[in-house]
C-alpha atoms as a PDB file:
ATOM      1  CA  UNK A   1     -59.783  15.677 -42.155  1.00  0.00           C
ATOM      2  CA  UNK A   2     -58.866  18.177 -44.990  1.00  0.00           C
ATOM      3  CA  UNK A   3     -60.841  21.035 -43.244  1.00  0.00           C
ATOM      4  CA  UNK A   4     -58.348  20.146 -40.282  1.00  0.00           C
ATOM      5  CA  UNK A   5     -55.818  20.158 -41.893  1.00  0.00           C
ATOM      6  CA  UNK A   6     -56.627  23.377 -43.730  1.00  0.00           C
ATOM      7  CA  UNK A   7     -57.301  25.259 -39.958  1.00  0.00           C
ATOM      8  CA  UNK A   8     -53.962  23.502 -38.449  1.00  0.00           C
ATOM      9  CA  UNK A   9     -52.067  24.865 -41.937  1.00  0.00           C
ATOM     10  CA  UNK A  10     -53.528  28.477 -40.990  1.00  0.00           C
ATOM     11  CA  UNK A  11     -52.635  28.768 -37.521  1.00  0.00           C
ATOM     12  CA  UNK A  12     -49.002  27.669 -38.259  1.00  0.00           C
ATOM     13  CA  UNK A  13     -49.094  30.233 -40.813  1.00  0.00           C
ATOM     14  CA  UNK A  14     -50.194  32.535 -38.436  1.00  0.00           C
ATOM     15  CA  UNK A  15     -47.663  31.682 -35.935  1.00  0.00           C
ATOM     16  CA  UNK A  16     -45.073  31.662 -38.484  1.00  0.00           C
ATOM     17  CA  UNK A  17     -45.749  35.315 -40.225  1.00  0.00           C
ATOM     18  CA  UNK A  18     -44.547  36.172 -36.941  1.00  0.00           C
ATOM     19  CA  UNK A  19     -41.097  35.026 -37.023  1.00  0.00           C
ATOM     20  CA  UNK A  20     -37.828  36.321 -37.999  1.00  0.00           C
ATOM     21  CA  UNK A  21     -37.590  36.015 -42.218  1.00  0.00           C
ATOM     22  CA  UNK A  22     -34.090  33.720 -41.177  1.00  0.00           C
ATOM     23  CA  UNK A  23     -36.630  31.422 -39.461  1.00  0.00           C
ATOM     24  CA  UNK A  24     -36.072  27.440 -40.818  1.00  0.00           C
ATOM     25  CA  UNK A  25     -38.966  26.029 -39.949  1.00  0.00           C
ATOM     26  CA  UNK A  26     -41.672  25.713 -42.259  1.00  0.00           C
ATOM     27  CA  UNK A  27     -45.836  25.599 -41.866  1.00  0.00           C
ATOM     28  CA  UNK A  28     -46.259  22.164 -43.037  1.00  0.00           C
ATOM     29  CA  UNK A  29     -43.160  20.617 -40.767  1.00  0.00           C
ATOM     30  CA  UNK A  30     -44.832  22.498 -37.577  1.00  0.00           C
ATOM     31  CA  UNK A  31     -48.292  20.946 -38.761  1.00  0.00           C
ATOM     32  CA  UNK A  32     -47.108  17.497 -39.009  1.00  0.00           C
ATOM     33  CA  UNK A  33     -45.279  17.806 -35.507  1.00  0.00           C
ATOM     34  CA  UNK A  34     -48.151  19.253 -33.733  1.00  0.00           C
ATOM     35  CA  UNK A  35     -50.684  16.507 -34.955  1.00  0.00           C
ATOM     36  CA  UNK A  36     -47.800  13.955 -33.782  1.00  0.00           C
ATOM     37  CA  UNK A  37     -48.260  15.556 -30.815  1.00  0.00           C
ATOM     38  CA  UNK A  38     -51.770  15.487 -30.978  1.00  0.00           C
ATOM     39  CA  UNK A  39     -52.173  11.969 -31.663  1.00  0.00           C
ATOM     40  CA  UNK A  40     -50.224  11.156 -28.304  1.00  0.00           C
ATOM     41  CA  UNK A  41     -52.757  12.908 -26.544  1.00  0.00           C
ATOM     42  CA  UNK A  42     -54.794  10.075 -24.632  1.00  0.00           C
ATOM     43  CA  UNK A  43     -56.217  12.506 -21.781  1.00  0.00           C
ATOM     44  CA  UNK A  44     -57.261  15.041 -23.221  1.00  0.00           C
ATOM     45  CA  UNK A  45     -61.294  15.747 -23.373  1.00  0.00           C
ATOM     46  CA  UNK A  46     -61.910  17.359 -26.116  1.00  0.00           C
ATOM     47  CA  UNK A  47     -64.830  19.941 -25.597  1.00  0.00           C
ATOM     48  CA  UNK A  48     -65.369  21.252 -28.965  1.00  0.00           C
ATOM     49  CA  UNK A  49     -63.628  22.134 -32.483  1.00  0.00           C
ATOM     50  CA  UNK A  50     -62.504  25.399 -30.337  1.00  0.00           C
ATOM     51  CA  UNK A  51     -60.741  23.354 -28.163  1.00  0.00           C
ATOM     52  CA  UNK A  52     -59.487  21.310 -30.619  1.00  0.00           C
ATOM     53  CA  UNK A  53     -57.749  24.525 -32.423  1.00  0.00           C
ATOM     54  CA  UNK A  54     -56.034  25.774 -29.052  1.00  0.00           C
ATOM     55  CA  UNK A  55     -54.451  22.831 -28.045  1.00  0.00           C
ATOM     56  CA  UNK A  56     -53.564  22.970 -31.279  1.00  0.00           C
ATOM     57  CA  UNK A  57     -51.574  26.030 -30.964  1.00  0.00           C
ATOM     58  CA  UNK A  58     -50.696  25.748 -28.062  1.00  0.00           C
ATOM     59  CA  UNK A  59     -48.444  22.912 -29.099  1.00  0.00           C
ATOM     60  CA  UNK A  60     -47.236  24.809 -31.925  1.00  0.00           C
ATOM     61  CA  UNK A  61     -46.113  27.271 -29.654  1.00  0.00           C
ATOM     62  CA  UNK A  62     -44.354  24.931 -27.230  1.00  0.00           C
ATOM     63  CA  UNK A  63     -42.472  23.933 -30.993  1.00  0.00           C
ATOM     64  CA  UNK A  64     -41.139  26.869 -31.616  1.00  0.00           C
ATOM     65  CA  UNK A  65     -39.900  28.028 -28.755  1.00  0.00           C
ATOM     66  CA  UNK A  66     -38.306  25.005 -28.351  1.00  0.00           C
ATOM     67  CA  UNK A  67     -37.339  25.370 -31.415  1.00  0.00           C
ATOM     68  CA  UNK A  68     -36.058  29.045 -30.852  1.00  0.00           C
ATOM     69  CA  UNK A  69     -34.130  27.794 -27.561  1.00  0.00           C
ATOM     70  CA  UNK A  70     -32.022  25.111 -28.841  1.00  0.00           C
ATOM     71  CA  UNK A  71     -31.334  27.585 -31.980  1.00  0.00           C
ATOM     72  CA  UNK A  72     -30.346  29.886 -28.955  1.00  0.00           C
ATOM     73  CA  UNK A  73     -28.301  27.156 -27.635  1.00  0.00           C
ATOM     74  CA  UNK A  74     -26.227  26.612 -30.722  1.00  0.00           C
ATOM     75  CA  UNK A  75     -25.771  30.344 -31.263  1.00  0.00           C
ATOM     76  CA  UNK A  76     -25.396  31.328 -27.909  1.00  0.00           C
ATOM     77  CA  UNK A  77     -27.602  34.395 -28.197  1.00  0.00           C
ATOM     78  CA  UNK A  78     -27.166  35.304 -31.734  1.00  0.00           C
ATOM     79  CA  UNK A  79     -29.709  34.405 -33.425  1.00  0.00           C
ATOM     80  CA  UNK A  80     -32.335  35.611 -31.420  1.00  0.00           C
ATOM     81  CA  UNK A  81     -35.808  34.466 -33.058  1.00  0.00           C
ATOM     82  CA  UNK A  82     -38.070  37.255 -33.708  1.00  0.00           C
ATOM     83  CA  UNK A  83     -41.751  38.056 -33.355  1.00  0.00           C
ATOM     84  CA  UNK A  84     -43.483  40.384 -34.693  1.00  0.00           C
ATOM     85  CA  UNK A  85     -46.318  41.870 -31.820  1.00  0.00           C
ATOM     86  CA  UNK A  86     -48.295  44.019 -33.669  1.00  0.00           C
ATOM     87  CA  UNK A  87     -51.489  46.414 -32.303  1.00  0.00           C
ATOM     88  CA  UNK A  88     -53.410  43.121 -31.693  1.00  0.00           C
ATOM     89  CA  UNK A  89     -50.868  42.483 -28.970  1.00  0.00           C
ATOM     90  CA  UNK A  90     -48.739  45.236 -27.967  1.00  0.00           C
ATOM     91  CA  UNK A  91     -51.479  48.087 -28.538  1.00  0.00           C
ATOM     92  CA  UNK A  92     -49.503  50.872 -29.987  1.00  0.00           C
ATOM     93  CA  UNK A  93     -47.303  50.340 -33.594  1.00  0.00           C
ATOM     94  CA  UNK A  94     -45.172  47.562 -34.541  1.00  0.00           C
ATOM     95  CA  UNK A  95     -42.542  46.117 -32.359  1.00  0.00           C
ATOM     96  CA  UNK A  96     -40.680  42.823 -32.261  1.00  0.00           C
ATOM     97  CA  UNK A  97     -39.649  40.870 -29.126  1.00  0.00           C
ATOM     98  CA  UNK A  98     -37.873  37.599 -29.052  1.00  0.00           C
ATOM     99  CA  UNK A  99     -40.422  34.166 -28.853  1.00  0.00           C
ATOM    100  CA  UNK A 100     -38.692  33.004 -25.759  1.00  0.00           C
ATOM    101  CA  UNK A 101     -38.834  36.416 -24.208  1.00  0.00           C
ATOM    102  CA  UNK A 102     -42.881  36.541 -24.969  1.00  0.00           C
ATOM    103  CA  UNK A 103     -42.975  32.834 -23.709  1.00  0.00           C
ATOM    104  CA  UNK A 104     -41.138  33.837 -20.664  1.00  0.00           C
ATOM    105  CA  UNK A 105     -43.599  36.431 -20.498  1.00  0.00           C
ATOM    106  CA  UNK A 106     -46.649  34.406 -20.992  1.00  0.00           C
ATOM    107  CA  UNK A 107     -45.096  31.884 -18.397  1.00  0.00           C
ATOM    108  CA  UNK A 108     -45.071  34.864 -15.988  1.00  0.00           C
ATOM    109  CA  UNK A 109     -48.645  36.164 -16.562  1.00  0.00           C
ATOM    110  CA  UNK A 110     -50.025  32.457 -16.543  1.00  0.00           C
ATOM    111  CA  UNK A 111     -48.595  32.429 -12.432  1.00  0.00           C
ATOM    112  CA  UNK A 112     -50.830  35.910 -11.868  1.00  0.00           C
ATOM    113  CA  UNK A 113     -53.374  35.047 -14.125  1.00  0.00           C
ATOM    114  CA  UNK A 114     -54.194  31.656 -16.276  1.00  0.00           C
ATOM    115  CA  UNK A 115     -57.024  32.515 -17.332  1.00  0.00           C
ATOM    116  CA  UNK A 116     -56.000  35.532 -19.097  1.00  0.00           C
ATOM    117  CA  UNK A 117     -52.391  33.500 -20.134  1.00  0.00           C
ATOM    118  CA  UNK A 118     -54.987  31.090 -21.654  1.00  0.00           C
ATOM    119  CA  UNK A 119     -56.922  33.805 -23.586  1.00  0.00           C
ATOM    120  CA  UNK A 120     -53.499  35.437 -24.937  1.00  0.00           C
ATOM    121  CA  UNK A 121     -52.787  31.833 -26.180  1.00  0.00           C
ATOM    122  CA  UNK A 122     -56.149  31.123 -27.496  1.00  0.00           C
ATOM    123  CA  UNK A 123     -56.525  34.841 -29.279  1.00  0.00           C
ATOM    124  CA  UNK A 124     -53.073  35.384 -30.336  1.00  0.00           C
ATOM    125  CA  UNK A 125     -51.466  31.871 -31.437  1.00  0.00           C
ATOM    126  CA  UNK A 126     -54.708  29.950 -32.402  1.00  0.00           C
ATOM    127  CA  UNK A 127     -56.776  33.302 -34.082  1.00  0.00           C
ATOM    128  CA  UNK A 128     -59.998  32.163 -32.308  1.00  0.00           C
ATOM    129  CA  UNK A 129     -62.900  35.047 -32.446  1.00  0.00           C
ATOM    130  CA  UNK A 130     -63.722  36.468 -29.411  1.00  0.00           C
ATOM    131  CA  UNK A 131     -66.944  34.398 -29.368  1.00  0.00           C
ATOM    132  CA  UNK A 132     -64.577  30.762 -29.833  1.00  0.00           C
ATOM    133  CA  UNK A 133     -62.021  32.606 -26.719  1.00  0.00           C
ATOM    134  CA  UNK A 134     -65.185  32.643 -24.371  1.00  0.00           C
ATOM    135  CA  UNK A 135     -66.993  29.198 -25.339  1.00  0.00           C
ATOM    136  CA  UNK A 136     -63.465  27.295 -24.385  1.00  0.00           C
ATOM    137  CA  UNK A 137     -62.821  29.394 -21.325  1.00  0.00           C
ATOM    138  CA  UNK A 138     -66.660  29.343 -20.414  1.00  0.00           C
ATOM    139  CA  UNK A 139     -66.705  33.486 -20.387  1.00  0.00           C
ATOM    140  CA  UNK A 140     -68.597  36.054 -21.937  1.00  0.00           C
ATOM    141  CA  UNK A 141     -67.427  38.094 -24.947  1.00  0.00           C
ATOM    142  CA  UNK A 142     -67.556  41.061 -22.757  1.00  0.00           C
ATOM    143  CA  UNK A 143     -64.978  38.785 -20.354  1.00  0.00           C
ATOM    144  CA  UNK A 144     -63.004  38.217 -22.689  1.00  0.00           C
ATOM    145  CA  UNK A 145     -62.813  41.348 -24.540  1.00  0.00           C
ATOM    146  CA  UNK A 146     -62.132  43.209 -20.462  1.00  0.00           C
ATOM    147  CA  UNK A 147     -59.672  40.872 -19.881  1.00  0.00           C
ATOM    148  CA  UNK A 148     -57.601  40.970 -23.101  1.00  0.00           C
ATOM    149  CA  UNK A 149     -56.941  44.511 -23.078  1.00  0.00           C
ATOM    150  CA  UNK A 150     -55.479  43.780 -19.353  1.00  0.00           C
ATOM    151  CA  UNK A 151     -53.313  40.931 -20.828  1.00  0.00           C
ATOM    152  CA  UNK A 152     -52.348  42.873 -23.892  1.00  0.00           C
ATOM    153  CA  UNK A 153     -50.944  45.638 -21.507  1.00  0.00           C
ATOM    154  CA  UNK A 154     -49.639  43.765 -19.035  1.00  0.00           C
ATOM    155  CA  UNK A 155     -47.579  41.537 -21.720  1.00  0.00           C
ATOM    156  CA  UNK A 156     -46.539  45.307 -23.446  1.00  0.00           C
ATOM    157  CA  UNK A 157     -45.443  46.423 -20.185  1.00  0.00           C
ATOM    158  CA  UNK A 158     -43.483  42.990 -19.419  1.00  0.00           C
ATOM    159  CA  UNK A 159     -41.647  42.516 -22.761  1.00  0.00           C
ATOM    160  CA  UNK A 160     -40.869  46.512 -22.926  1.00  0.00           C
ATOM    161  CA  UNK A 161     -39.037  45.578 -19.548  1.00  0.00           C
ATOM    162  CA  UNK A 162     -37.500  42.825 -20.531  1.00  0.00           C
ATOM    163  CA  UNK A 163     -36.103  44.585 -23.562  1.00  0.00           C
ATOM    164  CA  UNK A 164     -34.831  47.919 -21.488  1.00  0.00           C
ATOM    165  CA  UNK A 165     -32.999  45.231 -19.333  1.00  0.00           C
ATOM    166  CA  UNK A 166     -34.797  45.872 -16.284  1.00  0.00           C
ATOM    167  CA  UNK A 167     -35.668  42.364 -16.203  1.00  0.00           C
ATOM    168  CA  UNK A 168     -38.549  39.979 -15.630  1.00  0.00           C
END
């Protein structure tokens, strides 16, 4: 259980390093949420410790952008949260988008593509390797590796849209 718990702590890190300084929630609360979560999961076949990890952060994610909305909600837009998509994601420098924008983004991708909404999820949120990405998706690296540079674009292209007010 400790190594779990050390491997939960770092993903919420990870997610976390990502938000906006102002952010309130902290590693250890979105931890302990997730594995509440977690332990309400009676359906889930677990596959392996890869699987494990990106439900995981998957449900991490679904926490802070619900956290983000009703933040949103109270401020009515001004308090965007902030993330921080760095080369990993966006390709080219430093540039932050809003969590709800890159879920919204992620939401659209996932209804052209799941599989590759599924890899963003699994390489971005949860870390995994690209060896971990392919044994949960049942891929090989070279899949995986093809397809992320299509979902890193496409996601660029999206968010830069959304930004520029062009929409979704």
């Amino acid at each position: 259980m400790p190594l779990v718990y050390a491997e939960l702590r770092r993903i919420a890190r990870n997610h976390l390093r990502r938000e906006d300084i102002s952010h309130t929630l902290q590693s250890t609360a979105l931890v302990h949420e997730a594995f509440f979560r977690l332990i309400d999961q009676k359906q889930v076949n677990w596959q392996n410790r890869a699987h494990f990890y990106a439900v995981s952060a998957r449900m991490m994610r679904r926490i802070l952008v619900d956290h983000a909305r009703r933040h949103l909600a109270e401020k009515r837009g001004s308090g965007v949260t902030m993330l921080a998509i760095d080369e990993r994601l966006a390709g080219a420098g430093e540039r932050e988008f809003s969590l709800v924008a890159l879920d919204d983004a992620l939401g659209a991708l996932e209804q052209l593509d799941a599989q590759q909404a599924k890899l963003v999820e699994l390489r971005f949120f949860a870390g995994l390797s690209v060896e971990e990405t392919a044994e949960v998706l049942g891929v090989s690296a070279a899949t995986v590796k093809r397809h992320w540079v299509t979902a890193k674009a496409w996601l660029y292209r999206e968010l830069a849209r959304t930004e520029s007010g062009q929409g979704a």
